[in-house]
C-alpha atoms as a PDB file:
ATOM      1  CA  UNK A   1      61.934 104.575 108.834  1.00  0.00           C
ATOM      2  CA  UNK A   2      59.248 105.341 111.109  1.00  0.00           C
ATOM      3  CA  UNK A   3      56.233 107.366 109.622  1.00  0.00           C
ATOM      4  CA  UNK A   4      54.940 110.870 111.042  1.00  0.00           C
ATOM      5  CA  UNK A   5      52.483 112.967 110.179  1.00  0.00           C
ATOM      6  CA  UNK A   6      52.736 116.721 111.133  1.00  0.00           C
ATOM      7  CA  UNK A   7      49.555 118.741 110.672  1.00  0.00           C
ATOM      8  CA  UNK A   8      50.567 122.395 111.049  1.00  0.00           C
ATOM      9  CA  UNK A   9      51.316 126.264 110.048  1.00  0.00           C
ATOM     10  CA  UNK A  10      54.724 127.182 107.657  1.00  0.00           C
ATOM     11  CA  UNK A  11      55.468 130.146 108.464  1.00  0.00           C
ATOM     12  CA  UNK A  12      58.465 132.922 107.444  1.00  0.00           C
ATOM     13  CA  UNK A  13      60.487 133.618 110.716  1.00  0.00           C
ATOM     14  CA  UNK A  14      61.770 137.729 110.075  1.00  0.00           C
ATOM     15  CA  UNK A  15      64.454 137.432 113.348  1.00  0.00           C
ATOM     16  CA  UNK A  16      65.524 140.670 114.586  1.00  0.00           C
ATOM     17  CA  UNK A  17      68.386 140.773 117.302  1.00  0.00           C
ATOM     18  CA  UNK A  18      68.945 143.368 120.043  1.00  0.00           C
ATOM     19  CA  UNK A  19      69.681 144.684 122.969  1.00  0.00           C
ATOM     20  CA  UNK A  20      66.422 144.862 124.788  1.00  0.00           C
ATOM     21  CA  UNK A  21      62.976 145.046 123.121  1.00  0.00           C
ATOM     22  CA  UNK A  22      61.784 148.390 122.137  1.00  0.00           C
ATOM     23  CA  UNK A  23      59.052 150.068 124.765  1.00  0.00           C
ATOM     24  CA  UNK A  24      55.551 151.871 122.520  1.00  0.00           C
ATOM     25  CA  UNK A  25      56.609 154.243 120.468  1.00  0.00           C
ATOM     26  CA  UNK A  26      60.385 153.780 120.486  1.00  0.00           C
ATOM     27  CA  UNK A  27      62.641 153.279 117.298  1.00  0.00           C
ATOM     28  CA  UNK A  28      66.544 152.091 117.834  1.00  0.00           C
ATOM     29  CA  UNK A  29      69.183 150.511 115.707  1.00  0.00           C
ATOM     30  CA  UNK A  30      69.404 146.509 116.361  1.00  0.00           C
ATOM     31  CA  UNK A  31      71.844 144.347 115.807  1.00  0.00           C
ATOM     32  CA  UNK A  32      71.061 142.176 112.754  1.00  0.00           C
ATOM     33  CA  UNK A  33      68.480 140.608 110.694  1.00  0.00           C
ATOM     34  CA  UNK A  34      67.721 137.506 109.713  1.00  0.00           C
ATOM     35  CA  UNK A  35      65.128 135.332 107.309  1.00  0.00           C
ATOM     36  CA  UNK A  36      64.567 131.681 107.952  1.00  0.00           C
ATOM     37  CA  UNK A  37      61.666 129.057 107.140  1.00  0.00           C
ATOM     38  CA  UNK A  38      59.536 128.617 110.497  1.00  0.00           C
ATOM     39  CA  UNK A  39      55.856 127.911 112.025  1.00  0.00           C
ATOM     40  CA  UNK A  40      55.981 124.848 114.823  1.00  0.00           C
ATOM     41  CA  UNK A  41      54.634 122.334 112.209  1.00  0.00           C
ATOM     42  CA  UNK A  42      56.938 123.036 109.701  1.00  0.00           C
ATOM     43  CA  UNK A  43      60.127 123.177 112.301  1.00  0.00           C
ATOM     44  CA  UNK A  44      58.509 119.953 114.095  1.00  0.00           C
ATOM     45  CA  UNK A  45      58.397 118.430 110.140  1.00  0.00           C
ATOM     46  CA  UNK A  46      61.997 119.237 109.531  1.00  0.00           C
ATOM     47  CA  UNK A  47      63.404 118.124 113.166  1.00  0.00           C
ATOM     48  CA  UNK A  48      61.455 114.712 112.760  1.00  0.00           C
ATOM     49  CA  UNK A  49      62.873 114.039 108.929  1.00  0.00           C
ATOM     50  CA  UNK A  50      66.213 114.788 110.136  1.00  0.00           C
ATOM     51  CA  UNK A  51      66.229 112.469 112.815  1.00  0.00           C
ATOM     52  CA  UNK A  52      65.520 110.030 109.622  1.00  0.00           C
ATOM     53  CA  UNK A  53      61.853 109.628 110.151  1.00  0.00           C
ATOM     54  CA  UNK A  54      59.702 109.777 106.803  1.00  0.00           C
ATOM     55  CA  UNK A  55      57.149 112.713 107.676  1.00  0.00           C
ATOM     56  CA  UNK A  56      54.426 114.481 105.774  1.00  0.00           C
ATOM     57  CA  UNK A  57      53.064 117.362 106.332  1.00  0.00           C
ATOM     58  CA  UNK A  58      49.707 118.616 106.439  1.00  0.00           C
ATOM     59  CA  UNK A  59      49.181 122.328 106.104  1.00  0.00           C
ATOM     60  CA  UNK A  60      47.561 125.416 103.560  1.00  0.00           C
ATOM     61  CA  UNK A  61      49.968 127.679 102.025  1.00  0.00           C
ATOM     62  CA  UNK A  62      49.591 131.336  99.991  1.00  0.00           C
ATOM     63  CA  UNK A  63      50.547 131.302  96.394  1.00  0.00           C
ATOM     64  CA  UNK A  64      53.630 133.068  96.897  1.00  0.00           C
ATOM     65  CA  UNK A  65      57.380 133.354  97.175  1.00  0.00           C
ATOM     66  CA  UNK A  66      57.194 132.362 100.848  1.00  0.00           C
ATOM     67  CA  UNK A  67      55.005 129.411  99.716  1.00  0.00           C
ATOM     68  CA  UNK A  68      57.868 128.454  97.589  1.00  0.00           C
ATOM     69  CA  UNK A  69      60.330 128.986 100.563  1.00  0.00           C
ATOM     70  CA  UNK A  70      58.391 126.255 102.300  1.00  0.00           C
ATOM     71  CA  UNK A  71      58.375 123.345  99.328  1.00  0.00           C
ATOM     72  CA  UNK A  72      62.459 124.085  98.760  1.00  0.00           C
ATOM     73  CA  UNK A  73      62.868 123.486 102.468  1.00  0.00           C
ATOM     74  CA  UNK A  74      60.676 120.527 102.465  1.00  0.00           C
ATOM     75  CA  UNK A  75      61.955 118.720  98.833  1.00  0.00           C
ATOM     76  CA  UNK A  76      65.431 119.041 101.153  1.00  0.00           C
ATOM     77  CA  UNK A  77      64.415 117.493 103.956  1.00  0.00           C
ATOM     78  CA  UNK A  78      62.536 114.678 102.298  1.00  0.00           C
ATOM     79  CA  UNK A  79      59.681 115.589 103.608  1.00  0.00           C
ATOM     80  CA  UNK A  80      56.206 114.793 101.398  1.00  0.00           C
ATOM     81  CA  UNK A  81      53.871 118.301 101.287  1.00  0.00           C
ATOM     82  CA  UNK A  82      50.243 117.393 101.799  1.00  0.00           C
ATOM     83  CA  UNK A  83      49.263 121.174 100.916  1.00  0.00           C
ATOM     84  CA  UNK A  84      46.354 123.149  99.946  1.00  0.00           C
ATOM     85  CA  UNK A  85      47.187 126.235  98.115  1.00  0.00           C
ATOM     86  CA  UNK A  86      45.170 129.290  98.376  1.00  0.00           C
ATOM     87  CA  UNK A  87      45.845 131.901  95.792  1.00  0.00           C
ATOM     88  CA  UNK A  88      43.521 134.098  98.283  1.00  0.00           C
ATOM     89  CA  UNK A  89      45.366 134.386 101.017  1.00  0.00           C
ATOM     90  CA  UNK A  90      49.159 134.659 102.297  1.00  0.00           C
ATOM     91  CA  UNK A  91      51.666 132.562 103.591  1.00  0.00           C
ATOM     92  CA  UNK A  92      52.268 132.906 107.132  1.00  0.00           C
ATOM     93  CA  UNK A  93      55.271 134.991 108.739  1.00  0.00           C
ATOM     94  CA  UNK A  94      56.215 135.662 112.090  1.00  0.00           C
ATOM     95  CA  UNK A  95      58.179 138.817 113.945  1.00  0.00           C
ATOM     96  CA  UNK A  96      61.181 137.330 116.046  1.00  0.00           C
ATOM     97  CA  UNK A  97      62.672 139.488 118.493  1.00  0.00           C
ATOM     98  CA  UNK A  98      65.756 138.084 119.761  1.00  0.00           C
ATOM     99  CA  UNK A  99      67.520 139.318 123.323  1.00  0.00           C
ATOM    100  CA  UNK A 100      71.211 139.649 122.410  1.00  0.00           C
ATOM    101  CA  UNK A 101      72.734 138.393 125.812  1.00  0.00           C
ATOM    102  CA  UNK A 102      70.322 135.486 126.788  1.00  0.00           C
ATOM    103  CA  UNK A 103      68.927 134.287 123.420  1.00  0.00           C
ATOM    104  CA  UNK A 104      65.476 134.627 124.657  1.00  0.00           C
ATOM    105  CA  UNK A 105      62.901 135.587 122.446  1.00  0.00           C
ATOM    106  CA  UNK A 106      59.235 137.085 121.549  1.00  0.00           C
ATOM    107  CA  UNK A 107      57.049 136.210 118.766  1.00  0.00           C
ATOM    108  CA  UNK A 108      53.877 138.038 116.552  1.00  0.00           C
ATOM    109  CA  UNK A 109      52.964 135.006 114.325  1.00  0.00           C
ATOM    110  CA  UNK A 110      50.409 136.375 111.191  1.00  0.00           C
ATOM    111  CA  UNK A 111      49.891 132.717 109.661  1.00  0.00           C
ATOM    112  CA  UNK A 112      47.848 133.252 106.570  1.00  0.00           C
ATOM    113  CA  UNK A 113      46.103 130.668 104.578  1.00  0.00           C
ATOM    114  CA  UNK A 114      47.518 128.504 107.903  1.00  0.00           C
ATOM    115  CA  UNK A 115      44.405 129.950 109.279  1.00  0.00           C
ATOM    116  CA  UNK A 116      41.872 128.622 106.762  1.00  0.00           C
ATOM    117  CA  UNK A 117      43.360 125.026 107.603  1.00  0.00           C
ATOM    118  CA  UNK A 118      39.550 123.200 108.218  1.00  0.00           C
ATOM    119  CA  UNK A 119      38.603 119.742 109.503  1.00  0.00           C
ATOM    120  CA  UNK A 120      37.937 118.693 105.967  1.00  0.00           C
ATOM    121  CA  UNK A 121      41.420 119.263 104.923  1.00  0.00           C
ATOM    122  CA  UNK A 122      42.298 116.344 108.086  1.00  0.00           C
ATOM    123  CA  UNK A 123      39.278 114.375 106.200  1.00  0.00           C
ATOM    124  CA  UNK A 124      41.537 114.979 103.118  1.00  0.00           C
ATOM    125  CA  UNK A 125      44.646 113.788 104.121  1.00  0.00           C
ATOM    126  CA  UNK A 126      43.035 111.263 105.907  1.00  0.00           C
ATOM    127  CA  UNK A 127      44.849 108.251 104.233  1.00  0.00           C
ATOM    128  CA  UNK A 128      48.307 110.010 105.213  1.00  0.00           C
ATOM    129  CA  UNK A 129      47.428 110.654 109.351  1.00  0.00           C
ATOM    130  CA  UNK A 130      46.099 106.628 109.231  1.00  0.00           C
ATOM    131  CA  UNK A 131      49.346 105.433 107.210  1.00  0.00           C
ATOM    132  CA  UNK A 132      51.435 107.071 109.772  1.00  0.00           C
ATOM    133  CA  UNK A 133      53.140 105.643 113.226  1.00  0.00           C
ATOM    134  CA  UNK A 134      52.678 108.749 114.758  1.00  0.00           C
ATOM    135  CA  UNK A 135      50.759 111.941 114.292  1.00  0.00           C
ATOM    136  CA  UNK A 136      51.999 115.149 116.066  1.00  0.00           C
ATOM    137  CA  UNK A 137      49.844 118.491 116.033  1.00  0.00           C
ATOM    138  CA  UNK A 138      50.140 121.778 117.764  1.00  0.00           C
ATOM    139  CA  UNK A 139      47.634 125.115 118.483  1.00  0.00           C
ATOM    140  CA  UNK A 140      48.729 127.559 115.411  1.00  0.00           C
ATOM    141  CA  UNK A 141      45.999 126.513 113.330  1.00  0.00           C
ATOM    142  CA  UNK A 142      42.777 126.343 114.444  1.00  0.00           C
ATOM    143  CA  UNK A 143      41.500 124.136 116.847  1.00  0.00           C
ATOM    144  CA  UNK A 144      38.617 122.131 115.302  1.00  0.00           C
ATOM    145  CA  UNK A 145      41.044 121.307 112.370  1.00  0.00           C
ATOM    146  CA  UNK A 146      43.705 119.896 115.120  1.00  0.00           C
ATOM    147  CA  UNK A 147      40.383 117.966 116.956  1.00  0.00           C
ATOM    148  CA  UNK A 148      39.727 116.336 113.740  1.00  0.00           C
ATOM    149  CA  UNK A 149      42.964 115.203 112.752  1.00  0.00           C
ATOM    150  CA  UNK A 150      43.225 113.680 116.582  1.00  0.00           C
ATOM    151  CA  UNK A 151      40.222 112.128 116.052  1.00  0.00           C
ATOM    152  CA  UNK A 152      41.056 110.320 112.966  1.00  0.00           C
ATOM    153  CA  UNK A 153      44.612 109.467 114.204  1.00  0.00           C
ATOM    154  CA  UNK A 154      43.070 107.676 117.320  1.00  0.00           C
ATOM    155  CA  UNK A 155      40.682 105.731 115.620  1.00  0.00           C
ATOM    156  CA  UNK A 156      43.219 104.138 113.301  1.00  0.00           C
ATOM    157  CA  UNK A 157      45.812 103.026 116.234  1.00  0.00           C
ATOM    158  CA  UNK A 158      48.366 106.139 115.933  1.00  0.00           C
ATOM    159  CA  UNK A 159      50.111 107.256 118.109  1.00  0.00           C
ATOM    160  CA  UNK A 160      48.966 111.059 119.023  1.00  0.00           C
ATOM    161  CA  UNK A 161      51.220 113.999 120.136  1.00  0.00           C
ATOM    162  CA  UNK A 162      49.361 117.257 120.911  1.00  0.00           C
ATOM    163  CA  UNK A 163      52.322 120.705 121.690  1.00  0.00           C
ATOM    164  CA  UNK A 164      49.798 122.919 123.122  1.00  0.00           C
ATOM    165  CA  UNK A 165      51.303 125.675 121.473  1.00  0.00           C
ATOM    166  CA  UNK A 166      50.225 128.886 121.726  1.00  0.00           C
ATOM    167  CA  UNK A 167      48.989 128.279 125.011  1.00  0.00           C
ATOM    168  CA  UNK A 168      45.209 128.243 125.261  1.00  0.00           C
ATOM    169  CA  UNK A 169      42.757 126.374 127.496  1.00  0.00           C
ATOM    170  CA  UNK A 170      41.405 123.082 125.690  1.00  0.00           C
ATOM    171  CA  UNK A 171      38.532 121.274 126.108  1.00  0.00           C
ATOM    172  CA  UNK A 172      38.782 117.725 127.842  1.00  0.00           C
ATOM    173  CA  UNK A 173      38.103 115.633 124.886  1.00  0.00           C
ATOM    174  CA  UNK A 174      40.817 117.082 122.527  1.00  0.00           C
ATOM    175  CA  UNK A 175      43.281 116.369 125.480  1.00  0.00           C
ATOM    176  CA  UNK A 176      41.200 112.858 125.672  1.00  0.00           C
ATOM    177  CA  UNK A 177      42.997 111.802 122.391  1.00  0.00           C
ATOM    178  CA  UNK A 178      46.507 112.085 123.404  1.00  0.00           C
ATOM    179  CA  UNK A 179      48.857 109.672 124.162  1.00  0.00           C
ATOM    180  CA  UNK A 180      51.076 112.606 124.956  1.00  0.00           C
ATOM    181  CA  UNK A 181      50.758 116.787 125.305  1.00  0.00           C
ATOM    182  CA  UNK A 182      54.154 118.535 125.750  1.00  0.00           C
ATOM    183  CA  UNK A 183      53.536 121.782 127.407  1.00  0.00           C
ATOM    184  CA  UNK A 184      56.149 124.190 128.938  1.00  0.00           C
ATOM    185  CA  UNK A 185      55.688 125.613 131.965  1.00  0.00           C
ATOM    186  CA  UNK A 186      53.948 128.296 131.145  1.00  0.00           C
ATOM    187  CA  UNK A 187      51.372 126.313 128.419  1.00  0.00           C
ATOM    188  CA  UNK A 188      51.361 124.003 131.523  1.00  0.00           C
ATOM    189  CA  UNK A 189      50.225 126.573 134.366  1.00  0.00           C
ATOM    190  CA  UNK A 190      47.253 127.788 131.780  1.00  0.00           C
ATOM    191  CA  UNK A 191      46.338 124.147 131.187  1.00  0.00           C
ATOM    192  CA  UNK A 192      46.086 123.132 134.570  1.00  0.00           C
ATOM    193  CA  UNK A 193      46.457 126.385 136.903  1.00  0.00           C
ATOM    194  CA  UNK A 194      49.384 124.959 138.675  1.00  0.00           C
ATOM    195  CA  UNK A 195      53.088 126.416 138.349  1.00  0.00           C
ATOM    196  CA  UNK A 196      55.878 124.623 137.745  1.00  0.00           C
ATOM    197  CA  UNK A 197      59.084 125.481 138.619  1.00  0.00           C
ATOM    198  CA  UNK A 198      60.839 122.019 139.400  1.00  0.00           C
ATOM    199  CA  UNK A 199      60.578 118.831 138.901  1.00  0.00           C
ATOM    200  CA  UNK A 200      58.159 118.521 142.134  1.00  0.00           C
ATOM    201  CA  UNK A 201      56.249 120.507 140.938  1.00  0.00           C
ATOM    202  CA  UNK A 202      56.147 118.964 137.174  1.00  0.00           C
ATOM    203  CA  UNK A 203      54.963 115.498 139.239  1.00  0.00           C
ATOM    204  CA  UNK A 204      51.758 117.360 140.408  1.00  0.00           C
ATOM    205  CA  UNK A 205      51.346 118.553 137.204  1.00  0.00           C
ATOM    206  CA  UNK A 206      50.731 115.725 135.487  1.00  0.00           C
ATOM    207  CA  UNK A 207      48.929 114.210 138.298  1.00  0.00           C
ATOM    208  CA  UNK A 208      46.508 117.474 137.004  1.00  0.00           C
ATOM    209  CA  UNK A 209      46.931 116.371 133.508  1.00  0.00           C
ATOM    210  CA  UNK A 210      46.022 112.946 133.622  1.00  0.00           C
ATOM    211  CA  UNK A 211      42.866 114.265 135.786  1.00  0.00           C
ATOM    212  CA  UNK A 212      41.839 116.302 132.440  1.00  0.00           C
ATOM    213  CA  UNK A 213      42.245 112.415 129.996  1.00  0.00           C
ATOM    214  CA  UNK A 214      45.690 112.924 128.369  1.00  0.00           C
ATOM    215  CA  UNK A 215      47.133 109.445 128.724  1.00  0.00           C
ATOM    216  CA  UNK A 216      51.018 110.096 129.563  1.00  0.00           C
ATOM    217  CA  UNK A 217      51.709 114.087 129.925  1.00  0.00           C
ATOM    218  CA  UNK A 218      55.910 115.537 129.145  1.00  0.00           C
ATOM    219  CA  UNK A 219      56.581 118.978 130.726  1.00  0.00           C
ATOM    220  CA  UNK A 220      59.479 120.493 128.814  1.00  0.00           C
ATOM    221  CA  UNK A 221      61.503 122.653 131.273  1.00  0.00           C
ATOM    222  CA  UNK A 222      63.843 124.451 129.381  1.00  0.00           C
ATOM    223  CA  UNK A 223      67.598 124.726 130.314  1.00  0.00           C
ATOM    224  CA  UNK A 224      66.014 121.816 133.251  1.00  0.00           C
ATOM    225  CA  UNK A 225      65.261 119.136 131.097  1.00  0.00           C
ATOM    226  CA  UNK A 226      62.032 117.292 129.891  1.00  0.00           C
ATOM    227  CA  UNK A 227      59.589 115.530 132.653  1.00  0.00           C
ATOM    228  CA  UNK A 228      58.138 112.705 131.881  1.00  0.00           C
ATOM    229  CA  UNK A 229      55.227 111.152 134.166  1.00  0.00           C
ATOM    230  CA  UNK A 230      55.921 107.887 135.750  1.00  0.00           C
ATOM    231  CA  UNK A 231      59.700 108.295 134.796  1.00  0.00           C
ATOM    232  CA  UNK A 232      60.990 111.652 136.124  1.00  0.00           C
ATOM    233  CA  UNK A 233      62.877 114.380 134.942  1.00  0.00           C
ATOM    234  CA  UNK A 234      64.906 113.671 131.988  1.00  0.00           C
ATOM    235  CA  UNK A 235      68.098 116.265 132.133  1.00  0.00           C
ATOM    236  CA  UNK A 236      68.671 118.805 129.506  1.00  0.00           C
ATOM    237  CA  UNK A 237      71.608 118.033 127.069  1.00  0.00           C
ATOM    238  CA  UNK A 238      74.389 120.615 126.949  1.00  0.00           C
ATOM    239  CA  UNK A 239      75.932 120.998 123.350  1.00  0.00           C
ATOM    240  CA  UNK A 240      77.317 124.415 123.477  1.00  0.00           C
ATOM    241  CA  UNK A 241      76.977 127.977 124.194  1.00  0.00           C
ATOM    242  CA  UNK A 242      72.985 129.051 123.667  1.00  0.00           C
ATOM    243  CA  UNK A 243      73.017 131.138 120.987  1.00  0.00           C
ATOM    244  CA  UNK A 244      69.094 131.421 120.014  1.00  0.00           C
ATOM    245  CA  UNK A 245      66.158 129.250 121.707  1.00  0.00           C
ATOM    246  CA  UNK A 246      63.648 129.955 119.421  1.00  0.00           C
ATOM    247  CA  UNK A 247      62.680 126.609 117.976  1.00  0.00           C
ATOM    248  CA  UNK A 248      64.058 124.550 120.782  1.00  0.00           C
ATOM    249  CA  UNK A 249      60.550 123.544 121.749  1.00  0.00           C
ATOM    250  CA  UNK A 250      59.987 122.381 118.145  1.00  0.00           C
ATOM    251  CA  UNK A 251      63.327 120.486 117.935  1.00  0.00           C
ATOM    252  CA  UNK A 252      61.921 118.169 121.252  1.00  0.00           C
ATOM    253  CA  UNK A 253      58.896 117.543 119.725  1.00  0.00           C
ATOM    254  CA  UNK A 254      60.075 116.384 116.490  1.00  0.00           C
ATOM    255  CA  UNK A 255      62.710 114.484 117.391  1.00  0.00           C
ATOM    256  CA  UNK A 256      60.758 112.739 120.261  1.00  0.00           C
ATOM    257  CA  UNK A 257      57.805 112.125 117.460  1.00  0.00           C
ATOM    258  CA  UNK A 258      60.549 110.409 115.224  1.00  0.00           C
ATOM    259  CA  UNK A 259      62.125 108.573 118.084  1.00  0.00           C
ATOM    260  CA  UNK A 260      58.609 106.837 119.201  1.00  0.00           C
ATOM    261  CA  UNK A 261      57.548 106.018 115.035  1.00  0.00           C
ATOM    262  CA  UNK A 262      60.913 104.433 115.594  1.00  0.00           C
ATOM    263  CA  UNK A 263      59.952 102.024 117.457  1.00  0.00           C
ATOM    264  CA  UNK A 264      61.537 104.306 121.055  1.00  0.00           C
ATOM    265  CA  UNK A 265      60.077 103.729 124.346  1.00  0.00           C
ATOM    266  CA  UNK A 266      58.665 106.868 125.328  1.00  0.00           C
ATOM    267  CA  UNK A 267      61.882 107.010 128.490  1.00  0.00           C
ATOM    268  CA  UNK A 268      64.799 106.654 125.564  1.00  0.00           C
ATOM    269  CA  UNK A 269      62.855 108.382 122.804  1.00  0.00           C
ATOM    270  CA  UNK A 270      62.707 111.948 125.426  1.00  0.00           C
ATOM    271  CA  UNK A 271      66.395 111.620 126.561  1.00  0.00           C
ATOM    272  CA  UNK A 272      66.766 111.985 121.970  1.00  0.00           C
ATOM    273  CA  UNK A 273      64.553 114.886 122.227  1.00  0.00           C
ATOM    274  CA  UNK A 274      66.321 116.728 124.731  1.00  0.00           C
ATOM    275  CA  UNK A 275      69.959 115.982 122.439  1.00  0.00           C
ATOM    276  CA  UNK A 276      67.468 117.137 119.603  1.00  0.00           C
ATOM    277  CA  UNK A 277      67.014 119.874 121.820  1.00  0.00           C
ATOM    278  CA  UNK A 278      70.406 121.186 122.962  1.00  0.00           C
ATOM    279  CA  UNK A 279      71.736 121.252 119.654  1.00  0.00           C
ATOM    280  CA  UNK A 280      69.201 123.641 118.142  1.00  0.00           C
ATOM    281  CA  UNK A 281      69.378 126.027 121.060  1.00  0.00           C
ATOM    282  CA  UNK A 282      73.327 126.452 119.337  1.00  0.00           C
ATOM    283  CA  UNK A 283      72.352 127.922 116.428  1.00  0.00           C
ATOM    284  CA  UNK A 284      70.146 130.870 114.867  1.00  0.00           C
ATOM    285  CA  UNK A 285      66.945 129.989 113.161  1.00  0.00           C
ATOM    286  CA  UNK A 286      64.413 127.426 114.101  1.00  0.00           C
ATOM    287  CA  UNK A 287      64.443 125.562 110.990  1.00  0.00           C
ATOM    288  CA  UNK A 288      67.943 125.690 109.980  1.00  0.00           C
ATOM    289  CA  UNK A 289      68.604 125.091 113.628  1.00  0.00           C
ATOM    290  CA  UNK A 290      67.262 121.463 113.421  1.00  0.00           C
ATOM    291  CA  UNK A 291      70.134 118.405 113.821  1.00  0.00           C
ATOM    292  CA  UNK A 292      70.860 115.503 111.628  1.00  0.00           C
ATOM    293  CA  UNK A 293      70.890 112.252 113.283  1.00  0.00           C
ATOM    294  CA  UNK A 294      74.205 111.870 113.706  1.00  0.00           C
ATOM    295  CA  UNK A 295      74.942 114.900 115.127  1.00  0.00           C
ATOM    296  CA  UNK A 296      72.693 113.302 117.920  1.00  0.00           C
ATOM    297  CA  UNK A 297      73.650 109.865 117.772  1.00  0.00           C
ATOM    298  CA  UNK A 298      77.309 111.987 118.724  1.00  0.00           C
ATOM    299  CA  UNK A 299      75.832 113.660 121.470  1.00  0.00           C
ATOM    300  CA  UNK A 300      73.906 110.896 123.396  1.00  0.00           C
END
C-alpha cells in the first residue's frame, strides 16, 4: 500500500435538509437531520484509506465526545491518528444545509482545537509527512501550519497535494511547493481571477497557475469532470442519482492522493478520483459517503 499523509481539521458535519435556505430572521420546518464525521482532512483521510492506501493523519482534536467520534471513525478505516489533544478547546463541527431537489449545499465550519493546529505540530509529525509517498493538505487550518508541512514534505521527495479549500488567496511560495493544487472553479477564479466555465477555459487557467509556481494544476468541475493540465478534461463518472454533494470534492482528492502513492500516473490516478467522486455524490454524508475500492474498481 501506498503511504499518505493528510494534515487537516475533523470536524462534526450537523446536515440539515430543506426546501430552500431560510432568509434573516426566518424559522421553518425542514426535512430531516442528520450527524456524520466530517472536516476535508478527515473525509480526504477516510476516501484515501478506502481506496486501500495506508494514511495518517495529522490534526488537534477537543477532549470530547466528538473527539471520540473522530478516533472510532479512524480505528475503522485503518487509518493511524497523529493527534494533539487539547482539553482547552473543542472539536470542530460544521452547519450543513442541504437543498432538497439539487443536493447542493452551504457550510458554517467552527473547527476548534483544528484552529490551534501550529507549524510545530508539522515539525512533530515530521517523521510521518517524510515516511509518506504522498502528503495532501487543504486551507481549514491555518495557513503557516499547512506552509510548514509543504515545506517539510518537499524537502524529503514527497509528493505534495495542496485543495485550496476554503478559498483564499495564497502566497506564491506555498503554491511553489506543489506538485498539484485542486481548486474548483470558484477556489480557481479567486486564485487566479479568471472564470472557468469549460474546459477552455480550465486550459487558461492553469496556464495562470503554473505562472504563480504550482508544478501540474487539476481544476475539478463538478458534474463536468476533473481538468488536468497537459492532459485535458477528464469526464465525470456517473454512478447514480445525486443525492448529496457535500464531500464530493474530498472524495477526488483522496482517492487521487491514494491512486498517485500507488504508484498512478497522475492521467489514470484522476480518471479513479472522479469514480471516487461519483460514488460519494450518491449518498448522504461526506464521510460515510466515501467508496471502498472495489466499489470503484466496479465502476471504472
Amino acid at each position: 500500500m501506498g503511504k499518505v499523509a493528510v494534515l487537516g481539521v475533523f470536524v462534526v458535519d450537523l446536515a440539515f435538509r430543506a426546501d430552500r435556505m431560510p432568509v434573516m430572521g426566518e424559522t421553518f420546518l425542514g426535512n430531516s437531520f442528520a450527524m456524520n464525521p466530517g472536516g476535508k482532512g478527515s473525509n480526504q483521510a477516510v476516501a484515501a484509506a478506502r481506496m486501500g492506501a495506508d494514511v495518517s493523519m495529522i490534526t488537534r482534536l477537543g477532549a470530547d465526545d466528538f473527539a471520540a467520534m473522530a478516533r472510532e471513525l479512524w480505528t475503522g478505516d485503518g487509518i493511524t491518528a497523529e493527534v494533539v489533544e487539547d482539553a482547552g478547546s473543542y472539536t470542530g463541527a460544521a452547519h450543513i444545509f442541504i437543498n432538497e431537489a439539487t443536493g447542493d449545499n452551504a457550510i458554517i465550519i467552527a473547527p476548534g482545537a483544528a484552529a490551534e493546529i501550529s507549524p510545530a505540530d508539522l515539525e512533530a509529525a515530521r517523521s510521518v509527512i517524510e515516511g509518506a509517498d504522498v502528503f495532501i493538505t487543504q486551507l481549514e487550518q491555518p495557513l503557516d501550519a499547512a506552509m510548514r508541512g509543504l515545506q517539510i514534505a518537499r524537502a524529503a521527495g514527497v509528493t505534495t497535494i495542496l485543495n485550496p479549500a476554503p478559498a483564499v488567496e495564497l502566497p506564491r511560495e506555498m503554491l511553489a511547493l506543489c506538485d498539484f493544487v485542486t481548486p474548483n472553479e470558484t477556489e480557481t477564479e479567486i486564485l487566479t481571477g479568471l472564470p472557468v466555465a469549460n474546459a477552455e477555459d480550465a486550459a487558461l487557467a492553469c496556464e495562470a497557475l503554473k505562472g504563480l509556481g504550482v508544478a501540474r494544476p487539476i481544476i475539478t468541475m463538478g458534474a463536468q469532470g476533473a481538468y488536468l493540465d497537459g492532459f485535458g478534461l477528464v469526464p465525470a463518472v456517473a454512478a447514480g442519482k445525486v443525492v448529496e454533494t457535500t464531500g464530493a470534492g474530498d472524495a477526488f482528492n483522496g482517492g487521487f492522493a491514494a491512486c498517485l502513492a500507488d504508484g498512478m500516473a497522475p492521467e489514470k490516478a484522476v480518471t479513479y478520483a472522479c469514480a471516487v467522486a461519483g460514488l460519494s455524490v450518491t449518498r448522504a454524508g461526506a464521510a460515510p459517503s466515501m467508496p471502498q475500492r472495489d466499489e470503484v474498481l466496479a465502476l471504472i
